[in-house]
N, C-alpha and C. Protein backbone atom coordinates (compact mmCIF):
# COMPACT_ATOMS: atom_id res chain seq x y z
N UNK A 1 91.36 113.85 60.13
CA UNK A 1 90.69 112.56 59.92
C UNK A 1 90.47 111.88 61.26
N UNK A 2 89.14 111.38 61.87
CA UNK A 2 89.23 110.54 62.99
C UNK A 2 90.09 109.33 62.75
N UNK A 3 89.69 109.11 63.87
CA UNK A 3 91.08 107.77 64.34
C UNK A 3 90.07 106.77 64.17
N UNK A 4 89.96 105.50 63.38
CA UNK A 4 89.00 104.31 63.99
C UNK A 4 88.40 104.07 65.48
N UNK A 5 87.83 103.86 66.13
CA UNK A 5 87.19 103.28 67.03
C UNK A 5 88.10 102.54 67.86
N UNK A 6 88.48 101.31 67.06
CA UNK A 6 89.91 100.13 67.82
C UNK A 6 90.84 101.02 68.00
N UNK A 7 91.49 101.83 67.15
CA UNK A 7 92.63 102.41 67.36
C UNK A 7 91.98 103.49 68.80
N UNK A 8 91.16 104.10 68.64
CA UNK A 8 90.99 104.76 70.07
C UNK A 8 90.97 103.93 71.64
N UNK A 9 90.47 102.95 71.38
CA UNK A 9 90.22 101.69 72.16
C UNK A 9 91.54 101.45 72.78
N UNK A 10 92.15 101.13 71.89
CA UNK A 10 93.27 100.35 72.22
C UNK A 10 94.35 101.77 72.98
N UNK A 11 93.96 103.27 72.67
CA UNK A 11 94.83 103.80 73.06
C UNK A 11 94.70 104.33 74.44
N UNK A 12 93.16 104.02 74.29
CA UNK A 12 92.66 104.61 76.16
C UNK A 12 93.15 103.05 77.37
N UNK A 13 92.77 101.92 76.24
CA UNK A 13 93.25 100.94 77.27
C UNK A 13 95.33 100.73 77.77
N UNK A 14 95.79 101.80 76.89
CA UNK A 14 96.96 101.35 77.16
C UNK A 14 97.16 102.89 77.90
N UNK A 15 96.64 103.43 77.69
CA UNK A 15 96.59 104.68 79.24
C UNK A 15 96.69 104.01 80.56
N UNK A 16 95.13 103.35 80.66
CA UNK A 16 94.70 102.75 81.95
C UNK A 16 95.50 102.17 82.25
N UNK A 17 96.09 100.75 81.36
CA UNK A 17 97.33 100.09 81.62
C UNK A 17 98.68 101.17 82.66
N UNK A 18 99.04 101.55 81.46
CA UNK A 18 100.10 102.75 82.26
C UNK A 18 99.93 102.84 83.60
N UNK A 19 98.87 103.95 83.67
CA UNK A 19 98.88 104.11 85.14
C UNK A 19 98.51 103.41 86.23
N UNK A 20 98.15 102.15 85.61
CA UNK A 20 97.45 101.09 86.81
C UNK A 20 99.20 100.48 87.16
N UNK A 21 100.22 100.22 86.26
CA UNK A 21 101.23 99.87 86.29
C UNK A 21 101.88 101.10 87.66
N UNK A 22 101.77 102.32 87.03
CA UNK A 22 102.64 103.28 88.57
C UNK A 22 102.13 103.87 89.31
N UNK A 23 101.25 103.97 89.41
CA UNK A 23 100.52 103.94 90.24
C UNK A 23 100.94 103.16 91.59
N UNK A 24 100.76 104.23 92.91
CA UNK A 24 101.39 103.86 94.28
C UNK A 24 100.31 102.99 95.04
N UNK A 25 100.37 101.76 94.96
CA UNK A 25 99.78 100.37 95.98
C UNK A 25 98.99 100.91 96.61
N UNK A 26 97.86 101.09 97.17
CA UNK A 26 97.33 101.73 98.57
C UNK A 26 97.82 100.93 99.83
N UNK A 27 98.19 99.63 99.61
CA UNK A 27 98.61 99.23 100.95
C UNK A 27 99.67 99.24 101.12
N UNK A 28 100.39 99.97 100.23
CA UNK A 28 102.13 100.48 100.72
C UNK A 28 101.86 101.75 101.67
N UNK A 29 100.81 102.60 101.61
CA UNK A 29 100.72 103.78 102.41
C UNK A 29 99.80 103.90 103.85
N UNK A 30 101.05 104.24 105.12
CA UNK A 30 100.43 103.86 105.99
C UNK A 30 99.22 104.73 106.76
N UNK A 31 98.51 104.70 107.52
CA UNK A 31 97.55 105.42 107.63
C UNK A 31 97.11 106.83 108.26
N UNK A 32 96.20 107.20 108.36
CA UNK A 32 96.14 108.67 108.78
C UNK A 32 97.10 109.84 108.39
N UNK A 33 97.17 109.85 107.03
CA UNK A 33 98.31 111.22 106.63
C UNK A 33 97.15 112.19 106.06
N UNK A 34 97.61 113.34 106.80
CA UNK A 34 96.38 114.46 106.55
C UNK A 34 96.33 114.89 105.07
N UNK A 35 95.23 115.83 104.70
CA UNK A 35 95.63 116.69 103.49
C UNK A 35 96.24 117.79 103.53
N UNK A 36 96.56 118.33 102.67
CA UNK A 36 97.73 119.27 102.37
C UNK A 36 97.43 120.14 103.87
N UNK A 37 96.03 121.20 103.07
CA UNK A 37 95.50 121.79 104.40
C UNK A 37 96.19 121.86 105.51
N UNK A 38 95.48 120.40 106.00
CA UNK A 38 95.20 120.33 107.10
C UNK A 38 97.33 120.60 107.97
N UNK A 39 97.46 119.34 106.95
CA UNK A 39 99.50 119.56 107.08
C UNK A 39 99.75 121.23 107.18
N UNK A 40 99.19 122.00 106.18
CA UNK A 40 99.41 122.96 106.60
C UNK A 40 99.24 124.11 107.70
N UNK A 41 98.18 123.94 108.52
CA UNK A 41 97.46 124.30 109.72
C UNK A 41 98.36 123.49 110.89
N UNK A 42 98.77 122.16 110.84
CA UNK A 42 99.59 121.57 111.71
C UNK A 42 100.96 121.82 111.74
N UNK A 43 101.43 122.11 110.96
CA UNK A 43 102.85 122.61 110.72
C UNK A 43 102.92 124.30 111.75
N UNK A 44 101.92 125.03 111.29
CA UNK A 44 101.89 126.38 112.01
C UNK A 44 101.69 126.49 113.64
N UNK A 45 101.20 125.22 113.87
CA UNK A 45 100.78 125.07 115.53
C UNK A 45 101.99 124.24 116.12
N UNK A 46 103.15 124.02 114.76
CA UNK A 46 104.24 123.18 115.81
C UNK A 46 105.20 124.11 116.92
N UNK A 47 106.15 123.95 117.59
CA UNK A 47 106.58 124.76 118.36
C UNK A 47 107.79 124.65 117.48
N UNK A 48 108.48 126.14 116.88
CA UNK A 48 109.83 126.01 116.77
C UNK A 48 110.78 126.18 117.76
N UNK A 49 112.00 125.44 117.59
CA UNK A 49 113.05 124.92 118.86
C UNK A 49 114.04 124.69 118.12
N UNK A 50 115.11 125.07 118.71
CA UNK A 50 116.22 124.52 118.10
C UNK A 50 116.59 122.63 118.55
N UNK A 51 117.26 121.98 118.12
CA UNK A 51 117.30 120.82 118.75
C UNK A 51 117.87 120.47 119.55
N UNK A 52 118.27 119.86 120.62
CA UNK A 52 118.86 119.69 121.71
C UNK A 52 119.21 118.45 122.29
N UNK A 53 119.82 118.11 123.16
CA UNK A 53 120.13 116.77 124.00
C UNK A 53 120.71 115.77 123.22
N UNK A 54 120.99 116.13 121.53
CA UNK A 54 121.88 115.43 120.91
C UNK A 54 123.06 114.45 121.52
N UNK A 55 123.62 114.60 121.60
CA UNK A 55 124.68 113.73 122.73
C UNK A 55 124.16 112.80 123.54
N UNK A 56 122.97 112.68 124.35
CA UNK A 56 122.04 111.80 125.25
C UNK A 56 121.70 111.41 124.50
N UNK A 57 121.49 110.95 123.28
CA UNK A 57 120.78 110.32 122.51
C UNK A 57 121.46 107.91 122.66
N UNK A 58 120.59 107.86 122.59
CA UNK A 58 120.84 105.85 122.58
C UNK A 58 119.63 105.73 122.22
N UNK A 59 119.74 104.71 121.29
CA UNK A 59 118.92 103.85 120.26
C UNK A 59 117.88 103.13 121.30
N UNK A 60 118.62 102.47 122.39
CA UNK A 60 118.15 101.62 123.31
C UNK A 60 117.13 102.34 124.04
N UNK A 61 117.04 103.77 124.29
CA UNK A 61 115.79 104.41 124.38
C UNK A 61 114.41 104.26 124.52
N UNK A 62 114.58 103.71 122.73
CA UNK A 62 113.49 103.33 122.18
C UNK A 62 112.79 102.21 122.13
N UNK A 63 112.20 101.31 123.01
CA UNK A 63 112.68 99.87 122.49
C UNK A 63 111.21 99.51 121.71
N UNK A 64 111.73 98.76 120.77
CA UNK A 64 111.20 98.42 119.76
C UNK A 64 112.00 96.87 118.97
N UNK A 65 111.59 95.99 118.07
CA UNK A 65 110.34 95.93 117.81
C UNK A 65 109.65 95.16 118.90
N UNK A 66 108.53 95.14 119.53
CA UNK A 66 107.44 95.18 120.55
C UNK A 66 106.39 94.11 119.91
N UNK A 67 106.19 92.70 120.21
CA UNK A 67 104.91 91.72 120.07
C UNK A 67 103.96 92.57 120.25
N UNK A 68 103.14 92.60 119.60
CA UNK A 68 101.49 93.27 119.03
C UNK A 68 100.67 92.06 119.22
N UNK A 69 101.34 90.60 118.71
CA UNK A 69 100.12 89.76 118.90
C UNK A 69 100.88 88.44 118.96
N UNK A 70 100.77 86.92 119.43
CA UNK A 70 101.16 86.53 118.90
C UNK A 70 102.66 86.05 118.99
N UNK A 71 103.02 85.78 118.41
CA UNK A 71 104.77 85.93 117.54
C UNK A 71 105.06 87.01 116.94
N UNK A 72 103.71 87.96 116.24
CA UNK A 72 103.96 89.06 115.43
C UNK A 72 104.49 89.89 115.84
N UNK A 73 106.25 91.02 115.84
CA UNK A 73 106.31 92.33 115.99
C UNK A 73 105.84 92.82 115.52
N UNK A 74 105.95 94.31 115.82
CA UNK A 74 105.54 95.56 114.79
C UNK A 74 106.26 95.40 113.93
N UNK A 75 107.39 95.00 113.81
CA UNK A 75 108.23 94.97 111.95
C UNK A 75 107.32 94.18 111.09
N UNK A 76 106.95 92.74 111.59
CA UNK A 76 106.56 92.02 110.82
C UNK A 76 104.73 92.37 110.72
N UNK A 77 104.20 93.18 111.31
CA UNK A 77 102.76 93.38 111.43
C UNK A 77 102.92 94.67 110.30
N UNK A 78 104.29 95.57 110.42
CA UNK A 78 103.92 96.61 109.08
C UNK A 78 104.43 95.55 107.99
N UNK A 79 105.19 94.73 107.57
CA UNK A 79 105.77 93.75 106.69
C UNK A 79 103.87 93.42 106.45
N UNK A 80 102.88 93.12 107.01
CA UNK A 80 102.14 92.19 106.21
C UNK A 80 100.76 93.36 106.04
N UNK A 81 100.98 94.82 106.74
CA UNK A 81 100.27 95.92 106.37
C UNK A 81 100.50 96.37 105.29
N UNK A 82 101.51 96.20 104.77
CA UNK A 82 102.13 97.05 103.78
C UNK A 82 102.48 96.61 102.83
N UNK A 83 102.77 95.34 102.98
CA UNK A 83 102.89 94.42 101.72
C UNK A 83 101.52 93.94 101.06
N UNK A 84 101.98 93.29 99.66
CA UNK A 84 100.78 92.68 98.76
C UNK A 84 100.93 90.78 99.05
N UNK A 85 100.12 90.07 99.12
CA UNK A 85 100.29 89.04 99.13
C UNK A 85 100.95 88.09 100.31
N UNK A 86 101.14 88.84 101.05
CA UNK A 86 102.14 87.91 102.45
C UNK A 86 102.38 87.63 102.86
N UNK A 87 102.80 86.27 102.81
CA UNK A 87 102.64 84.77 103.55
C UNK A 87 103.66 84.90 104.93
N UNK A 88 103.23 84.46 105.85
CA UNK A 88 103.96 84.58 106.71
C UNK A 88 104.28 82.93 107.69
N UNK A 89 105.01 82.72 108.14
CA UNK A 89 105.37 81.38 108.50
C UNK A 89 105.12 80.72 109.71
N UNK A 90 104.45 80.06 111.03
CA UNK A 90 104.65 80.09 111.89
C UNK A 90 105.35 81.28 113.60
N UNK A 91 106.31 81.45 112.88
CA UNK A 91 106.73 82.56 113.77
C UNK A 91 106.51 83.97 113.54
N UNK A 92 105.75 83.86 112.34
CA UNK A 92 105.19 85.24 112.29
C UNK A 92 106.03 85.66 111.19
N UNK A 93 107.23 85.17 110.25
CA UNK A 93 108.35 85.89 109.37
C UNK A 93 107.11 85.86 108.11
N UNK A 94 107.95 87.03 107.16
CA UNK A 94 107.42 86.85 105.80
C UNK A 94 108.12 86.27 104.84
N UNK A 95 107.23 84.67 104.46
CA UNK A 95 108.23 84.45 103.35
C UNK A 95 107.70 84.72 101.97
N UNK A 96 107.10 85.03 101.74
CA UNK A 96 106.41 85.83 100.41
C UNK A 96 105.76 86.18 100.46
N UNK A 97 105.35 87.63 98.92
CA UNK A 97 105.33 88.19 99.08
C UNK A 97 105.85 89.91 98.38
N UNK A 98 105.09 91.07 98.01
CA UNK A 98 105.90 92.22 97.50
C UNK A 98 105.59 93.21 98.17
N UNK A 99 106.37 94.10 98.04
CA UNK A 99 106.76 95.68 98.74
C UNK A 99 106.79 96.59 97.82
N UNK A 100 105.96 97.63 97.80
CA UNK A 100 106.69 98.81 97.35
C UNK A 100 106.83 99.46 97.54
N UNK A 101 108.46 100.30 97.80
CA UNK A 101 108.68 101.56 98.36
C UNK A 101 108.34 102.82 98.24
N UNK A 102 107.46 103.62 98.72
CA UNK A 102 106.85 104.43 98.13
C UNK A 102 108.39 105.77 97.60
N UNK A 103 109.15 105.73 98.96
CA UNK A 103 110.47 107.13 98.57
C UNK A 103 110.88 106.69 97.39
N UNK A 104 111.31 105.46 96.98
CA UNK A 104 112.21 105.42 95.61
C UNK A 104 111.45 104.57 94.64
N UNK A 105 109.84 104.17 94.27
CA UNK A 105 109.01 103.83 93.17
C UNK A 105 110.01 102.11 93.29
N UNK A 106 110.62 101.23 94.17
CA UNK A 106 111.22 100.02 94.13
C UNK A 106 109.94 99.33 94.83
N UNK A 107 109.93 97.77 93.79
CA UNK A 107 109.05 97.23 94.25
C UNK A 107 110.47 95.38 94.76
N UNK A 108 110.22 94.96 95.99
CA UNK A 108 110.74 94.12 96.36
C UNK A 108 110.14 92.66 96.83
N UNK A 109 110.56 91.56 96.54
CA UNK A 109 110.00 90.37 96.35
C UNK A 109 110.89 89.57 97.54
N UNK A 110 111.14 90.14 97.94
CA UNK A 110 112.25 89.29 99.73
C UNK A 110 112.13 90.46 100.83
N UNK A 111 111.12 89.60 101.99
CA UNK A 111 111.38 90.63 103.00
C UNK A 111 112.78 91.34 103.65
N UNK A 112 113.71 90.47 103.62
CA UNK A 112 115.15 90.88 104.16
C UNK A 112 115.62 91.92 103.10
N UNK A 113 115.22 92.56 102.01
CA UNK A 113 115.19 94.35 101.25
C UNK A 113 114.73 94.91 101.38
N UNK A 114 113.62 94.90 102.50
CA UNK A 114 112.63 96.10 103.01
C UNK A 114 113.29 96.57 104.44
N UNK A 115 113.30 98.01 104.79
CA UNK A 115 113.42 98.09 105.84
C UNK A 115 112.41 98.82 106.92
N UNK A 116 112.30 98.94 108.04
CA UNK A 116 110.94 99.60 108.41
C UNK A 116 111.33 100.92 108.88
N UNK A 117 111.44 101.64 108.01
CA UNK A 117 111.40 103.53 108.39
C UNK A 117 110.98 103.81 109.81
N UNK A 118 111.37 104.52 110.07
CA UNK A 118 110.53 105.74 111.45
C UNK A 118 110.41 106.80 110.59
N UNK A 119 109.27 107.10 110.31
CA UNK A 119 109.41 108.53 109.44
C UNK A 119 110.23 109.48 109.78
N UNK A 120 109.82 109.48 111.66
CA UNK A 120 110.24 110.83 112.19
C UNK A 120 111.21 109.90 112.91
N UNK A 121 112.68 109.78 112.54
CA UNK A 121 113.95 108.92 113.27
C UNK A 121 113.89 109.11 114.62
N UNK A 122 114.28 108.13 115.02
CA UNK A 122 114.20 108.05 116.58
C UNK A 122 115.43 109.16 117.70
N UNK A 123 116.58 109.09 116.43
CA UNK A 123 117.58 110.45 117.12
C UNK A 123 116.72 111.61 116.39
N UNK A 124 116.06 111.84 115.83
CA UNK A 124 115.56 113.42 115.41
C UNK A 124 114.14 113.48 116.44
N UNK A 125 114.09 112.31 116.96
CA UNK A 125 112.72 112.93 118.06
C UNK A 125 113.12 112.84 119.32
N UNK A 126 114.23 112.47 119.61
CA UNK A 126 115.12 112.50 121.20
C UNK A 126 115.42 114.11 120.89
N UNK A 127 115.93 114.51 119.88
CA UNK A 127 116.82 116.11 119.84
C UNK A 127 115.25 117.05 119.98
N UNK A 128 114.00 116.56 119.09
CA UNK A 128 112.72 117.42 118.96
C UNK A 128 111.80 117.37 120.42
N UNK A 129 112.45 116.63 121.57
CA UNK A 129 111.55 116.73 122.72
C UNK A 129 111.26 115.59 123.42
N UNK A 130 111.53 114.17 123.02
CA UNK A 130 111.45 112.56 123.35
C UNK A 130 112.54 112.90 124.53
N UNK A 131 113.51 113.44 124.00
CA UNK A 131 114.76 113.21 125.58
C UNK A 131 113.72 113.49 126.79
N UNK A 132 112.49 114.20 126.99
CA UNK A 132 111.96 114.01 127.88
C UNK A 132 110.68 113.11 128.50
N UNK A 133 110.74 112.84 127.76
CA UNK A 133 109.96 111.25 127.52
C UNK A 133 109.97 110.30 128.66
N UNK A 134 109.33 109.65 128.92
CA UNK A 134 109.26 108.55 129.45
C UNK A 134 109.80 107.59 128.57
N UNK A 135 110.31 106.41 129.37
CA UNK A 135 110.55 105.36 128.18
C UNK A 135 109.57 104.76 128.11
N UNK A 136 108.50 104.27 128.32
CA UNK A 136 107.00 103.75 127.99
C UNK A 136 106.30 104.55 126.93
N UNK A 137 106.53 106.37 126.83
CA UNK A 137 106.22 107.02 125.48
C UNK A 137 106.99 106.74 124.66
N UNK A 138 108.05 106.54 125.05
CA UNK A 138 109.27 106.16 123.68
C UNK A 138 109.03 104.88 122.68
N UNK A 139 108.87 103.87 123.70
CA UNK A 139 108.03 102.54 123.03
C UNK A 139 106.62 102.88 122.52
N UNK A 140 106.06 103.48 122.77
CA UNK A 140 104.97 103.42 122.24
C UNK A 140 105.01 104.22 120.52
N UNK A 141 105.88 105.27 121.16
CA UNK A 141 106.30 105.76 119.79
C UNK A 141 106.63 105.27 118.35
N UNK A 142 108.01 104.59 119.04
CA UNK A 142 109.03 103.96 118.28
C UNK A 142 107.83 102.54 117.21
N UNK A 143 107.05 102.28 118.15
CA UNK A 143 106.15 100.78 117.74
C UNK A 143 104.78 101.60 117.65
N UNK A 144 104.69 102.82 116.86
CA UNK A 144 103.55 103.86 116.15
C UNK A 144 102.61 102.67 115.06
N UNK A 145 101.83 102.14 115.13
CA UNK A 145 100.84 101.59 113.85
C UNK A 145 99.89 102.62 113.57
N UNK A 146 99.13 102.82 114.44
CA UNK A 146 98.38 104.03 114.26
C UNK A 146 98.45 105.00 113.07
N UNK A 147 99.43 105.68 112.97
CA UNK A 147 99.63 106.42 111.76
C UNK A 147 100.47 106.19 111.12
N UNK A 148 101.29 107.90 110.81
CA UNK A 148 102.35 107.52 109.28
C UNK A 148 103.52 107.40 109.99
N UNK A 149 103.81 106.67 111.10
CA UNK A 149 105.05 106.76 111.29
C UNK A 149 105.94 105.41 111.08
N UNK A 150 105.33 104.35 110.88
CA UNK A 150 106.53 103.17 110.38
C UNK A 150 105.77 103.27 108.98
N UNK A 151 107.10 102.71 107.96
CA UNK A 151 106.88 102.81 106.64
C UNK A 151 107.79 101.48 106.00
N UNK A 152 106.98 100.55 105.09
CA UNK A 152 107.97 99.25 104.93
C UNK A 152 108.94 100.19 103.02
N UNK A 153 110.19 99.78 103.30
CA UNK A 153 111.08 100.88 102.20
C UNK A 153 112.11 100.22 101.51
N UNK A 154 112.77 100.54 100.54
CA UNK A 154 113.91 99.70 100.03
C UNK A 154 114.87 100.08 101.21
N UNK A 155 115.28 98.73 101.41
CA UNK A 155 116.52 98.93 102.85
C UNK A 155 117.99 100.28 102.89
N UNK A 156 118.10 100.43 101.43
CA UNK A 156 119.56 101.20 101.62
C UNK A 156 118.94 102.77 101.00
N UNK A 157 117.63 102.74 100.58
CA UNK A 157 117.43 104.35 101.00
C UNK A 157 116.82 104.88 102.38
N UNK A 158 116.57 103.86 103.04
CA UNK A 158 116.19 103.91 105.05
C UNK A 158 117.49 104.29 105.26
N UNK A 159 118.55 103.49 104.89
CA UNK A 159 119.84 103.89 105.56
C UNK A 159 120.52 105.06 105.00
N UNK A 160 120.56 105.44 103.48
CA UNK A 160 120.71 107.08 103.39
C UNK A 160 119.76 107.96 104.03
N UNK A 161 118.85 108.00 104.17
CA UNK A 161 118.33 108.70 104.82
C UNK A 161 118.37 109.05 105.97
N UNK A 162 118.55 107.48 107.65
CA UNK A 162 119.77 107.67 108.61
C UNK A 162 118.65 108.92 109.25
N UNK A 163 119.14 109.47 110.44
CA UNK A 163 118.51 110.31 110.86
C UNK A 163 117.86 112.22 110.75
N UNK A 164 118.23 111.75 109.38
CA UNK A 164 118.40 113.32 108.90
C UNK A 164 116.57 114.20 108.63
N UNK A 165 116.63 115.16 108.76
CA UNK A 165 114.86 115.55 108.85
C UNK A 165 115.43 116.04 107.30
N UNK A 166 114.12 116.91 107.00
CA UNK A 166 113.10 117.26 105.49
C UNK A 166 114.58 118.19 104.71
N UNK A 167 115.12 118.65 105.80
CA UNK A 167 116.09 120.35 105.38
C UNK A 167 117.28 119.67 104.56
N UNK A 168 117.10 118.12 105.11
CA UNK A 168 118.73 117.53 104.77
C UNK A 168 118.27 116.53 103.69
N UNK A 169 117.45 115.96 104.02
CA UNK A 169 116.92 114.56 103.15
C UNK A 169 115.79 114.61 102.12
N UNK A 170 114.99 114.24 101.36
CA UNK A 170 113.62 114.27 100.97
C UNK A 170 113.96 113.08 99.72
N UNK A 171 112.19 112.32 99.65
CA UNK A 171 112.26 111.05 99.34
C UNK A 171 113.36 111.55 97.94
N UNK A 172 113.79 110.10 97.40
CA UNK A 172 114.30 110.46 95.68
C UNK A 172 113.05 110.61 94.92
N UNK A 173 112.04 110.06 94.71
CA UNK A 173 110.82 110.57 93.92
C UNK A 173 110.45 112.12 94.31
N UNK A 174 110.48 112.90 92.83
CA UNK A 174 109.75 113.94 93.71
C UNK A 174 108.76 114.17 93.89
N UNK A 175 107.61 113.07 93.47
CA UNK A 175 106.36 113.35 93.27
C UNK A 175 106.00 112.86 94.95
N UNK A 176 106.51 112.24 95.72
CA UNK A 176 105.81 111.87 96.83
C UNK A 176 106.79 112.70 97.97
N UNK A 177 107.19 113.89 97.32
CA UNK A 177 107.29 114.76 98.96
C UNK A 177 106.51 115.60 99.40
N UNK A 178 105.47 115.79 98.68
CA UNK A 178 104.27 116.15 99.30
C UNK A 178 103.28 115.10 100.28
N UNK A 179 103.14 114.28 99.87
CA UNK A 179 102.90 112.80 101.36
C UNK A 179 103.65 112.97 102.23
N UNK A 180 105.32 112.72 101.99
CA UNK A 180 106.19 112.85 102.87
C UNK A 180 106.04 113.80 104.43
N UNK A 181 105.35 115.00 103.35
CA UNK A 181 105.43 115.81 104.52
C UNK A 181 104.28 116.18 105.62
N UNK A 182 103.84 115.62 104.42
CA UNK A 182 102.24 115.61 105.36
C UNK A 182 102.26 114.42 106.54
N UNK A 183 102.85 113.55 106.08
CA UNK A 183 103.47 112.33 106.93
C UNK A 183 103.88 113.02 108.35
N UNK A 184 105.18 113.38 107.77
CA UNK A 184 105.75 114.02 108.71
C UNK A 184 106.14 115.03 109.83
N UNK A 185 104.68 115.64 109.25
CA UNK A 185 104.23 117.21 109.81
C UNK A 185 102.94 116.11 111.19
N UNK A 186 102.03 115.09 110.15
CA UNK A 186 101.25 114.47 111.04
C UNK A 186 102.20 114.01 112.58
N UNK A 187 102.96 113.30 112.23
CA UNK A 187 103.64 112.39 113.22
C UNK A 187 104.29 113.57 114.13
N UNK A 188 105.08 114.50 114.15
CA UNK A 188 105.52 115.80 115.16
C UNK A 188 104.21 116.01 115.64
N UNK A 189 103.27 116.21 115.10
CA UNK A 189 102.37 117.15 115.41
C UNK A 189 101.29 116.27 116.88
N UNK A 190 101.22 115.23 115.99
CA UNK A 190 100.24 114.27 116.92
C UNK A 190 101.39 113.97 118.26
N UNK A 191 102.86 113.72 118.06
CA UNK A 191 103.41 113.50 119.43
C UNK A 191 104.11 114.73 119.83
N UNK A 192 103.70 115.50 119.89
CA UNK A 192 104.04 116.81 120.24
C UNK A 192 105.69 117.34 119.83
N UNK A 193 105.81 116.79 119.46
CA UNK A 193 107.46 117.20 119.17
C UNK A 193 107.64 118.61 118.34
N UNK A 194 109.02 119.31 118.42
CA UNK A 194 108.99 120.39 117.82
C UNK A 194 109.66 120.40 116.47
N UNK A 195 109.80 121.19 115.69
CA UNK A 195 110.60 121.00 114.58
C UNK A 195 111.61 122.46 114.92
N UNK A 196 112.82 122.55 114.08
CA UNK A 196 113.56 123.57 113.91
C UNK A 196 113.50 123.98 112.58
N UNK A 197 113.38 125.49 112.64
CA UNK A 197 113.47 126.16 111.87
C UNK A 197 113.93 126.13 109.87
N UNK A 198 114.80 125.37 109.78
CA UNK A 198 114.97 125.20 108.23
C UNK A 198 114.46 123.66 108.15
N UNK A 199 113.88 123.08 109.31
CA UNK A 199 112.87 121.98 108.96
C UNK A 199 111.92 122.26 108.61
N UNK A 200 111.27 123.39 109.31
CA UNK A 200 110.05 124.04 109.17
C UNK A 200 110.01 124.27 107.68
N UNK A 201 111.12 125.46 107.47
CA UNK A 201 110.77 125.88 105.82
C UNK A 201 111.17 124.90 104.92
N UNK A 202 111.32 123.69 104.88
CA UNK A 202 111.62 122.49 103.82
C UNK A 202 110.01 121.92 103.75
N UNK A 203 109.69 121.89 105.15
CA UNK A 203 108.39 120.69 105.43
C UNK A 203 107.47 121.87 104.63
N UNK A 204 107.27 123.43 104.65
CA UNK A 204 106.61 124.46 104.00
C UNK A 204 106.45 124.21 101.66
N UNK A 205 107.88 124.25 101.81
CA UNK A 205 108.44 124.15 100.14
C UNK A 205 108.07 122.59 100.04
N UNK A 206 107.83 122.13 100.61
CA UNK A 206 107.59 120.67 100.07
C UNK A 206 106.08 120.46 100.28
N UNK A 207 105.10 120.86 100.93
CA UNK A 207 103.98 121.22 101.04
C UNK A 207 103.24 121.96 99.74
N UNK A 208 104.16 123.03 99.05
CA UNK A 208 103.90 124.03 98.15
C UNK A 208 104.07 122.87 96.84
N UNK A 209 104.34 121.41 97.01
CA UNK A 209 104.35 120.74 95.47
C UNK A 209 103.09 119.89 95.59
N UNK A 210 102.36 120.19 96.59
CA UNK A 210 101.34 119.32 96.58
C UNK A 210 99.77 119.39 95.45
């Protein structure tokens, strides 16, 4: 027996609903992340290396966050890239305003629960080839807008996550470790850095869910 008309109506509009509901923000995702492809062609041209200079590693390296304009850092310039709605105050802070994290599907309504990712951590790119860096590449790095390398996130899965690459970590959603890696394959690839070996084959298997 067909279904009435309304009853079909009503069932395609509560589809659309659905997925307009989870559906990932476009301005939560930051820019230039390749397609699969292409991730995949960049991944093969990385240099494998084991990692190194671990121990030399300091945060202070890196310095960051860096005025872009303004009062604005780069924290607070991805805070109003990445966010929906976001008012920001005189000195450049956000006081309202939402986030959503793309690794764990959390959407946040206070900037002080977002934290700003390095995709590619700042100790996993001192060990991938930064220890030889200039510190003027390091800043420039570390304060990346350009592409996928700052990401605004729920604050305490930035901090599980901590400096660990693809072999050790991968987002909790599993539907977005295929971005992830394309992310992440972009950002090595464009600053030349190398990956090691069971990074390689994670950033590969996580490529293969795309």
């Amino acid at each position: 027996m067909r279904r009435p008309l309304s009853a079909v109506t009503a069932a395609l509009a509560l589809a659309i609903a659905t997925v307009t509901l989870t559906a990932t923000p476009a301005a939560a995702i930051p820019p230039n992340i390749p397609s699969a492809s292409t991730a995949a062609s960049r991944l093969a041209a990385l240099t494998v290396a084991a990692e190194s200079h671990h121990s030399s590693y300091d945060r202070a390296l890196f310095p960051h966050w860096t005025t872009v304009s303004g009062s604005c850092n780069t924290r607070e310039e991805v805070l109003k890239r990445d966010g929906s709605g976001v008012v920001v105050d005189s000195s450049c802070a956000a006081v309202s305003g939402s986030w959503y994290s793309p690794y764990d599907g959390a959407t946040w309504y206070a900037a002080s629960d977002v934290d700003i990712d390095h995709m590619v951590a700042l100790a996993e790119a001192w060990s991938s080839g930064a220890w030889a860096w200039t510190t003027a590449r390091r800043q420039s790095f570390a304060n990346d807008l350009g592409g996928p390398q700052l990401w605004a996130v729920t604050d305490n899965v930035n901090q599980a996550k901590s400096d660990q690459d693809p072999a050790t970590w991968q987002p909790p959603l599993p539907g977005e470790r295929c971005r992830y890696a394309r992310a992440w394959i972009q950002v090595k690839w464009y600053w030349g850095l190398s990956t090691d070996s069971a990074e390689k084959s994670a950033l590969s298997g996580m490529l293969g869910t795309c």
